[in-house]
Structures are given as structure tokens and as C-alpha cells.
C-alpha atoms as a PDB file:
ATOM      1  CA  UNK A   1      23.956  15.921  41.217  1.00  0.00           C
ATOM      2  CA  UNK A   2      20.707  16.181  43.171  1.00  0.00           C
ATOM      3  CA  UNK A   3      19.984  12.600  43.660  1.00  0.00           C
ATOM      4  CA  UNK A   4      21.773  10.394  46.033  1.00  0.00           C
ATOM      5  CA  UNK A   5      22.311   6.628  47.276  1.00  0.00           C
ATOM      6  CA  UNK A   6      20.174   5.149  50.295  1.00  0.00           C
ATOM      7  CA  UNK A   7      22.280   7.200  52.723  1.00  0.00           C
ATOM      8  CA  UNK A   8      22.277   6.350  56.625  1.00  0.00           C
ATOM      9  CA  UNK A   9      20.610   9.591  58.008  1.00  0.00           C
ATOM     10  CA  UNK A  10      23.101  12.555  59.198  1.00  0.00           C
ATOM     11  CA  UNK A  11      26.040  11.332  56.465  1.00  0.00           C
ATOM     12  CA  UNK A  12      27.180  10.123  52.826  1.00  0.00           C
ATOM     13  CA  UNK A  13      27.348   6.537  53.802  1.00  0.00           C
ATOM     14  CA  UNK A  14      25.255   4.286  51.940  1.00  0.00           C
ATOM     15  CA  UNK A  15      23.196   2.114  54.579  1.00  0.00           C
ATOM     16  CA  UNK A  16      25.375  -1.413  55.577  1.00  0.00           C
ATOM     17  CA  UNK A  17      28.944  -0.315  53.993  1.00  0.00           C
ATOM     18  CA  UNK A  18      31.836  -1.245  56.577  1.00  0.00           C
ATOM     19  CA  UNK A  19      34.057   2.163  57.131  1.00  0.00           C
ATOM     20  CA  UNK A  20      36.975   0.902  54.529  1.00  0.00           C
ATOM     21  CA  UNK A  21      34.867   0.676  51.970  1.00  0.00           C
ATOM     22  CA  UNK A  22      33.372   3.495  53.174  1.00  0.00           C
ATOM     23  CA  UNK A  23      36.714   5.327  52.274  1.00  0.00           C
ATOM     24  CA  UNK A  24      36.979   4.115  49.238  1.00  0.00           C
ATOM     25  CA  UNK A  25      34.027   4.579  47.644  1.00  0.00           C
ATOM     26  CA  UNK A  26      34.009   8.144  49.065  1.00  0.00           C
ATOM     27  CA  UNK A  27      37.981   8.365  47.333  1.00  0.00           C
ATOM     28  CA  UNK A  28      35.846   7.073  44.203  1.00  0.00           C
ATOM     29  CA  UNK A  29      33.288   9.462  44.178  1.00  0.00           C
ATOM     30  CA  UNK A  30      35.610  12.261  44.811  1.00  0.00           C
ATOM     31  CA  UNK A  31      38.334  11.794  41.889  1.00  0.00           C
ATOM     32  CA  UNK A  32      35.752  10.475  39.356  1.00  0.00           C
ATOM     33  CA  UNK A  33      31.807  11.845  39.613  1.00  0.00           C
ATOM     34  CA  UNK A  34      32.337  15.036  38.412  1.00  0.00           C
ATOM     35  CA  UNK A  35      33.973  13.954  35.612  1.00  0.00           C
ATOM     36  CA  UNK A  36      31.721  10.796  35.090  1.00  0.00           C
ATOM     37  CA  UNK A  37      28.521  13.293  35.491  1.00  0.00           C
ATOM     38  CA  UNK A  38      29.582  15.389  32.619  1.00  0.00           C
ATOM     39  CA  UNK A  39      30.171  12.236  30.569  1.00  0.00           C
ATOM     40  CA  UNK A  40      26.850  11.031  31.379  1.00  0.00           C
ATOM     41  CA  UNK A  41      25.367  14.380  30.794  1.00  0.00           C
ATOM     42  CA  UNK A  42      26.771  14.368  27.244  1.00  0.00           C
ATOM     43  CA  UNK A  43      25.354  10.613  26.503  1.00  0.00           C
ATOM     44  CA  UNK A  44      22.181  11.179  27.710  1.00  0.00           C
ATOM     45  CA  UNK A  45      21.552  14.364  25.731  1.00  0.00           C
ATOM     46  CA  UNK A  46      21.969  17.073  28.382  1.00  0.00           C
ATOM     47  CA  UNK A  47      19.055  15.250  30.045  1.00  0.00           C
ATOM     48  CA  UNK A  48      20.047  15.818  33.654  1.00  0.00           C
ATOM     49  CA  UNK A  49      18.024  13.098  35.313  1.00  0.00           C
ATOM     50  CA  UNK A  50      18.933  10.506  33.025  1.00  0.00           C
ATOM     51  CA  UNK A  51      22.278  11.343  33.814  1.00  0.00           C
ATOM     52  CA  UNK A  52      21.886  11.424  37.296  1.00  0.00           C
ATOM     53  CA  UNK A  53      20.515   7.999  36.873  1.00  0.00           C
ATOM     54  CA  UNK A  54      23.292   6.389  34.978  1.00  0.00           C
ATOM     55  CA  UNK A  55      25.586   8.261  37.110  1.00  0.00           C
ATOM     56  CA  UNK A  56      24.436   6.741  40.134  1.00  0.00           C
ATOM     57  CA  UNK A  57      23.890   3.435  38.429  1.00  0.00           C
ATOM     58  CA  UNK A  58      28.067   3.132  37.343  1.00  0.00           C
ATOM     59  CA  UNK A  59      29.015   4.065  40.692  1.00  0.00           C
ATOM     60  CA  UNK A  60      26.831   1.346  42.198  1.00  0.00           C
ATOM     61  CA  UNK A  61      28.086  -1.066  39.371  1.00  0.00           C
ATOM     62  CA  UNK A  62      31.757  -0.141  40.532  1.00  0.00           C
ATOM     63  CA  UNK A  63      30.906  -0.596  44.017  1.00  0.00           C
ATOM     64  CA  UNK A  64      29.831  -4.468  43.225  1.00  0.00           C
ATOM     65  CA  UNK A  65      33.077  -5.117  41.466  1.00  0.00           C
ATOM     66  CA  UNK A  66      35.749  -3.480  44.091  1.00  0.00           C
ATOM     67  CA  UNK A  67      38.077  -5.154  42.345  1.00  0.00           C
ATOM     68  CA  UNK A  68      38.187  -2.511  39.975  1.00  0.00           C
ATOM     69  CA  UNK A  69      39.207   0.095  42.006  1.00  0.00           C
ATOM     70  CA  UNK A  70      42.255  -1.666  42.649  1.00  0.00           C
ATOM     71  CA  UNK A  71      43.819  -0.689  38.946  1.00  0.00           C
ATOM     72  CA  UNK A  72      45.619   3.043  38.355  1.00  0.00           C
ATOM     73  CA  UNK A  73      42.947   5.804  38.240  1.00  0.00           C
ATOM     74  CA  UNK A  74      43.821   6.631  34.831  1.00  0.00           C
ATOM     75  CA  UNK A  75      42.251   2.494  34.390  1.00  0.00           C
ATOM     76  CA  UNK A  76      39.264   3.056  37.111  1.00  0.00           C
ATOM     77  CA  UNK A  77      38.100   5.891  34.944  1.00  0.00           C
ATOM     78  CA  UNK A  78      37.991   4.173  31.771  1.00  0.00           C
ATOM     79  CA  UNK A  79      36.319   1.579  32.959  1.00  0.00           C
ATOM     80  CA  UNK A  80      33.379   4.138  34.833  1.00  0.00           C
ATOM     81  CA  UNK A  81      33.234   5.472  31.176  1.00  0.00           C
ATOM     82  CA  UNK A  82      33.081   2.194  29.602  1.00  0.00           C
ATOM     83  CA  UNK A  83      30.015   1.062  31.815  1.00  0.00           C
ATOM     84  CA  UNK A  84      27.999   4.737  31.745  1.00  0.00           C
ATOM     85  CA  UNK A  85      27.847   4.501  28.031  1.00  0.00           C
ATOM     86  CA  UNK A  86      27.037   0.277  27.992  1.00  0.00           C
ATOM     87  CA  UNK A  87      23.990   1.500  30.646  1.00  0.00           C
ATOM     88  CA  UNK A  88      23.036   4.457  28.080  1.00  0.00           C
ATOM     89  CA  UNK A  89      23.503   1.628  25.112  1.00  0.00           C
ATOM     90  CA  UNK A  90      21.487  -0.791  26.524  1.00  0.00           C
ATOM     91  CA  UNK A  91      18.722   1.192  27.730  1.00  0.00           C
ATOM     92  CA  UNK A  92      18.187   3.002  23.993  1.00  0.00           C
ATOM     93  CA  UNK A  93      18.649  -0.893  22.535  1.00  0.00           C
ATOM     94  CA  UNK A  94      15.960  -1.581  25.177  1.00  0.00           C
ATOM     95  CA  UNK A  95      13.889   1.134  24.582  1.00  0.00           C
ATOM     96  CA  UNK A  96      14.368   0.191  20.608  1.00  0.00           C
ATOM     97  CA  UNK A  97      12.840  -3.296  21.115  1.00  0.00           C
ATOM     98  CA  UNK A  98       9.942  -2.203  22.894  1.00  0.00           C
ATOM     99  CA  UNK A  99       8.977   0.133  20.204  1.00  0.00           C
ATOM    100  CA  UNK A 100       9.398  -2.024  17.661  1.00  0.00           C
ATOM    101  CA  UNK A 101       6.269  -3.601  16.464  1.00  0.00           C
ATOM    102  CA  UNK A 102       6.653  -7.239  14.234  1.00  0.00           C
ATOM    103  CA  UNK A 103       3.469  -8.225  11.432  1.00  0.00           C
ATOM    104  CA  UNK A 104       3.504 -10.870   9.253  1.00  0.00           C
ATOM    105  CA  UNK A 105       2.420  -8.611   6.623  1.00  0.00           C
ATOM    106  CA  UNK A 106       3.370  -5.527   5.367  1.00  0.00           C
ATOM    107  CA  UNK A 107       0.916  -2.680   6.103  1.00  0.00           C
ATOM    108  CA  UNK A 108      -1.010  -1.378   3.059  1.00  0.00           C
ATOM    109  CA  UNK A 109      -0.921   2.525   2.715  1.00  0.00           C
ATOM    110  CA  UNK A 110      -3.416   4.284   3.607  1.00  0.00           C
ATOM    111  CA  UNK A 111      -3.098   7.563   1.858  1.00  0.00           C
ATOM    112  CA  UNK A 112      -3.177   7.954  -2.063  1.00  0.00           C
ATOM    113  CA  UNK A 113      -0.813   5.954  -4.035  1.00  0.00           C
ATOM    114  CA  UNK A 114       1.954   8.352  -5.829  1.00  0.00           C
ATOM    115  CA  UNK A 115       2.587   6.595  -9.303  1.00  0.00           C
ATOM    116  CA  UNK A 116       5.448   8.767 -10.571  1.00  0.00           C
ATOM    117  CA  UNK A 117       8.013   5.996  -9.420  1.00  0.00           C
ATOM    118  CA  UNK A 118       6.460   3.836 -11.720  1.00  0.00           C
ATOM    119  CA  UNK A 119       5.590   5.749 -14.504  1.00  0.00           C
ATOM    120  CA  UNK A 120       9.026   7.002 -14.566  1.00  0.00           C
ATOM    121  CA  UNK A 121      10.040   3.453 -14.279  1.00  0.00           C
ATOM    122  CA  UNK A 122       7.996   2.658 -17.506  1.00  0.00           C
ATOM    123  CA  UNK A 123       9.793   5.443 -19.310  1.00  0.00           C
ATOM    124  CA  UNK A 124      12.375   4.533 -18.925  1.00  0.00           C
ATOM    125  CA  UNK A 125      11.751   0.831 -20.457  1.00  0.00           C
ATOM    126  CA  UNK A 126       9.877   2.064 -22.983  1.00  0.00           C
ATOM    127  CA  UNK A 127      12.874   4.239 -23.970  1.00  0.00           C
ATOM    128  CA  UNK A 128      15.143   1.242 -23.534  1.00  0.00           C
ATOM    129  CA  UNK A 129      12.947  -0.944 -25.671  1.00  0.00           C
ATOM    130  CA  UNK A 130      13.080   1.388 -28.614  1.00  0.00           C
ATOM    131  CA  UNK A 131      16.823   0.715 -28.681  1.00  0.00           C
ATOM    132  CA  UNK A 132      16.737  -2.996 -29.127  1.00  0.00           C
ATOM    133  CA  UNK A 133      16.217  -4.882 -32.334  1.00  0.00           C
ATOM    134  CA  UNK A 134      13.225  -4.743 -34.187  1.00  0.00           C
ATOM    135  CA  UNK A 135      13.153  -8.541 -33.902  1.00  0.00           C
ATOM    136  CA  UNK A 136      13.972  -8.763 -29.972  1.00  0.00           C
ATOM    137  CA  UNK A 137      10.737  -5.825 -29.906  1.00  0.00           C
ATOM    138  CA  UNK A 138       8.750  -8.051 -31.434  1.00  0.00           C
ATOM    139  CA  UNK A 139       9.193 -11.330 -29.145  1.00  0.00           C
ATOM    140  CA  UNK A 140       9.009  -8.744 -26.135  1.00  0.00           C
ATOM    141  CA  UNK A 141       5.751  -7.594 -27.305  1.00  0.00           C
ATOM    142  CA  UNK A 142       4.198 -10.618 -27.883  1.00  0.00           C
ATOM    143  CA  UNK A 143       5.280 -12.903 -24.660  1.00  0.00           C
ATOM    144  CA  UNK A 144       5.239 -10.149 -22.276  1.00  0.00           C
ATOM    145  CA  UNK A 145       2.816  -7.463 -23.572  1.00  0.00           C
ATOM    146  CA  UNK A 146       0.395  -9.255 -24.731  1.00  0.00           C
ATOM    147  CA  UNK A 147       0.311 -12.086 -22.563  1.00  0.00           C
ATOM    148  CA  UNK A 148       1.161 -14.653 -25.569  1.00  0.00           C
ATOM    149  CA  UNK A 149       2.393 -18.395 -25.248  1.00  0.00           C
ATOM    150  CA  UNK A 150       5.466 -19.522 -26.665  1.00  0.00           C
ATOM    151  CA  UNK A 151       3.407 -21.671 -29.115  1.00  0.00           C
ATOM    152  CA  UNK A 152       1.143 -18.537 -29.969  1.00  0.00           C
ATOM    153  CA  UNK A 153       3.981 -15.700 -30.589  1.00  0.00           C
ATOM    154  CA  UNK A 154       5.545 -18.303 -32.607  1.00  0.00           C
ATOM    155  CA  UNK A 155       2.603 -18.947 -35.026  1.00  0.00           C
ATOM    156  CA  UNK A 156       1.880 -15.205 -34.423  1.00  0.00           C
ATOM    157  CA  UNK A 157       5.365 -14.269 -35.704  1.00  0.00           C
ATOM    158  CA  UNK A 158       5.414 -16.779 -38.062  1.00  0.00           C
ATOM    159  CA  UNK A 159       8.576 -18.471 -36.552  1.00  0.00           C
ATOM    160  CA  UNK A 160       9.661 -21.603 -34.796  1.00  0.00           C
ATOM    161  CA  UNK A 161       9.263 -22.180 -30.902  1.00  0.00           C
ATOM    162  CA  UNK A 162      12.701 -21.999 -30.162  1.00  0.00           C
ATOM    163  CA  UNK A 163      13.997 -18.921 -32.240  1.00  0.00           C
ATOM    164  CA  UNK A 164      11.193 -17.118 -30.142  1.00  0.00           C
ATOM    165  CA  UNK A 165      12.795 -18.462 -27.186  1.00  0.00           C
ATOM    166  CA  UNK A 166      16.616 -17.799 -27.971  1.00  0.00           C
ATOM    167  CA  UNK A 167      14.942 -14.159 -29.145  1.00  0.00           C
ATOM    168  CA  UNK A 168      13.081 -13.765 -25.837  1.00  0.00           C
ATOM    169  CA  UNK A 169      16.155 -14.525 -23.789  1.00  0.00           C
ATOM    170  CA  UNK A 170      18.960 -12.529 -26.056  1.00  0.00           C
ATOM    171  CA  UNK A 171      16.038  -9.701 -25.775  1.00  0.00           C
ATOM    172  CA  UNK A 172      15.816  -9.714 -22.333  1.00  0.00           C
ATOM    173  CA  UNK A 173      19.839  -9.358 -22.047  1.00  0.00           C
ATOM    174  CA  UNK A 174      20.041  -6.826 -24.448  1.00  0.00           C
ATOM    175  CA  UNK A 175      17.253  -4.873 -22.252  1.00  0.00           C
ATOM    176  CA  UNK A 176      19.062  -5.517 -19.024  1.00  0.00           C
ATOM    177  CA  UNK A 177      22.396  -4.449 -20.391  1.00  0.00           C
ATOM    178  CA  UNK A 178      21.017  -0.942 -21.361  1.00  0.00           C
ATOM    179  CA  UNK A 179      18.944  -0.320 -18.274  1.00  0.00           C
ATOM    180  CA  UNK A 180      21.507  -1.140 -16.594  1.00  0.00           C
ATOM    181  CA  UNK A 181      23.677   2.254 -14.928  1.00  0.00           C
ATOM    182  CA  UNK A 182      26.515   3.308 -16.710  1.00  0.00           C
ATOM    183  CA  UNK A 183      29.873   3.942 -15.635  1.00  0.00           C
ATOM    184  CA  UNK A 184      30.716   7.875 -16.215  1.00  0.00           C
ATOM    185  CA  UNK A 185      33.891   8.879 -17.703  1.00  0.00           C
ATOM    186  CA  UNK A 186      35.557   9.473 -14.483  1.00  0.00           C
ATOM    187  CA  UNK A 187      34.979   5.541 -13.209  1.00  0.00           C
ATOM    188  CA  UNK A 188      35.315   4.553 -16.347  1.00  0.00           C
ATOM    189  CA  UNK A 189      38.980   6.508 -16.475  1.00  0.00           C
ATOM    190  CA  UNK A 190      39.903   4.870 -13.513  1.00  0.00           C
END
């Protein structure tokens, strides 16, 4: 690692740390940085000063809460592991929300419109249409196609209100039952 703590000039003691804890966090450094660095190194996408920084940030998290260091290295480690990859976490999450632009509405497109998800769309109903009864065809037609009333299919038709109703709505099942996706024989089978 190239970067360091504040040292006190001519030695690897950060500035205002008594000598025990001097020890320690030396012990610390020694049994776990090299190992924490290529962990870091790994999370950050071999970016080394990122690394260095998150490296240098767990150390100085573990130095804050001593009472860490007390548990079995095995522990200690985890832990320096645990709180490299919450740094590397929050600072993508962070870096998320920043980039992240809200609008009340969504953004027209700018560029031509492509069409074929619709007109394949309307093949597809049209195919599905042809299936139903001529009857169910008709009400179809007439309510939604043309843009007709109840009252007006009905006289159209030449049939009451409510049969073009109870067609419209057995219609509309029938049409939802056969666009909708069917099992293959395998799911089916099983």
C-alpha cells in the first residue's frame, strides 16, 4: 500500500496513539493488511486506490472499536472483511443515489418510434379474434372497433341491450383465454 495514516514524522505511529495501542494496532496491521488489501483489491475492482482507501478506512474503523481486537484473530478478520465490503457497499449505494435522477413524468423518446411491438401485438389479436364465435366477433366489432354504444350495437345487431352485454363480456373471456400463454407438453406433463 502506498498511502498511509497521519504518521508522527520518523515512525508508523499515527499522531496522539499512547504506545499500547500503539502495539496493537501495529499487531493488527501486521497479521491482517495484507490479507485485508487483497480483499479490498478484489471489491473494488482491482482499482488500487480505492482499495487503498477502504483499506485504510477499516483499519481506522477497527481502531475506534478496540474492542474488537479483543476476539480470536480468526473473529478480528471477519469482522475487517465484514466492514471493507459494508464501506465498498455503501459507497456504490451512495454513488447509486446520486446518479439517480426522479421526474414526475416519464420522458418521451426522442428518436423514431419502432412499431413492430405493436403491430405484432395486433397480429396476434387479430389472429385470436378469428377464433372466437362469429357472434362474440360481432359484439367485439361493434363496441370496441367501431366505437359503438351499448344502445347502438344493440339496434345495430338487431338484439337486446343485455345479450350484447353478456356477449361482450363472454367475448372478452373467450379472447383472454386464447391469448393467454399456453402450457407446453412438458409443464403440462408435470
Amino acid at each position: 500500500m502506498s498511502r498511509t495514516m497521519n504518521l508522527v514524522p520518523g515512525s508508523h505511529v499515527p499522531k496522539g496513539v499512547p504506545g499500547n495501542e500503539v502495539a496493537l494496532m501495529q499487531q493488527l496491521h501486521d497479521e491482517h493488511a495484507g490479507a485485508l488489501w487483497g480483499y479490498c483489491l478484489r471489491l473494488t475492482g482491482h482499482d488500487r486506490a480505492k482499495a487503498e482507501d477502504v483499506t485504510q478506512e477499516t483499519l481506522l474503523r477497527a481502531w475506534r472499536h478496540r474492542a474488537v481486537l479483543d476476539s480470536p484473530r480468526p473473529a478480528v478478520r471477519s469482522w475487517l472483511f465484514t466492514v471493507a465490503r459494508n464501506i465498498v457497499i455503501d459507497e456504490w449505494r451512495t454513488k447509486r443515489a446520486r446518479s439517480e435522477v426522479t421526474v414526475a413524468d416519464v420522458p418521451e423518446s426522442a428518436g423514431q418510434d419502432d412499431s413492430t411491438d405493436q403491430l405484432l401485438l395486433s397480429w396476434v389479436v387479430a389472429e385470436a379474434i378469428t377464433r372466437l364465435s362469429e357472434e362474440h366477433r360481432a359484439v367485439l366489432l361493434e363496441c370496441y372497433y367501431r366505437g359503438r354504444t351499448v344502445s347502438d350495437a344493440a339496434k345495430h345487431l338487431g338484439i337486446p341491450e343485455g345479450t350484447v352485454k353478456s356477449r361482450t363480456h363472454y367475448a372478452l373471456r373467450a379472447l383472454r383465454e386464447k391469448l393467454e400463454p399456453r402450457p407446453t407438453r412438458q409443464e403440462a406433463a408435470r
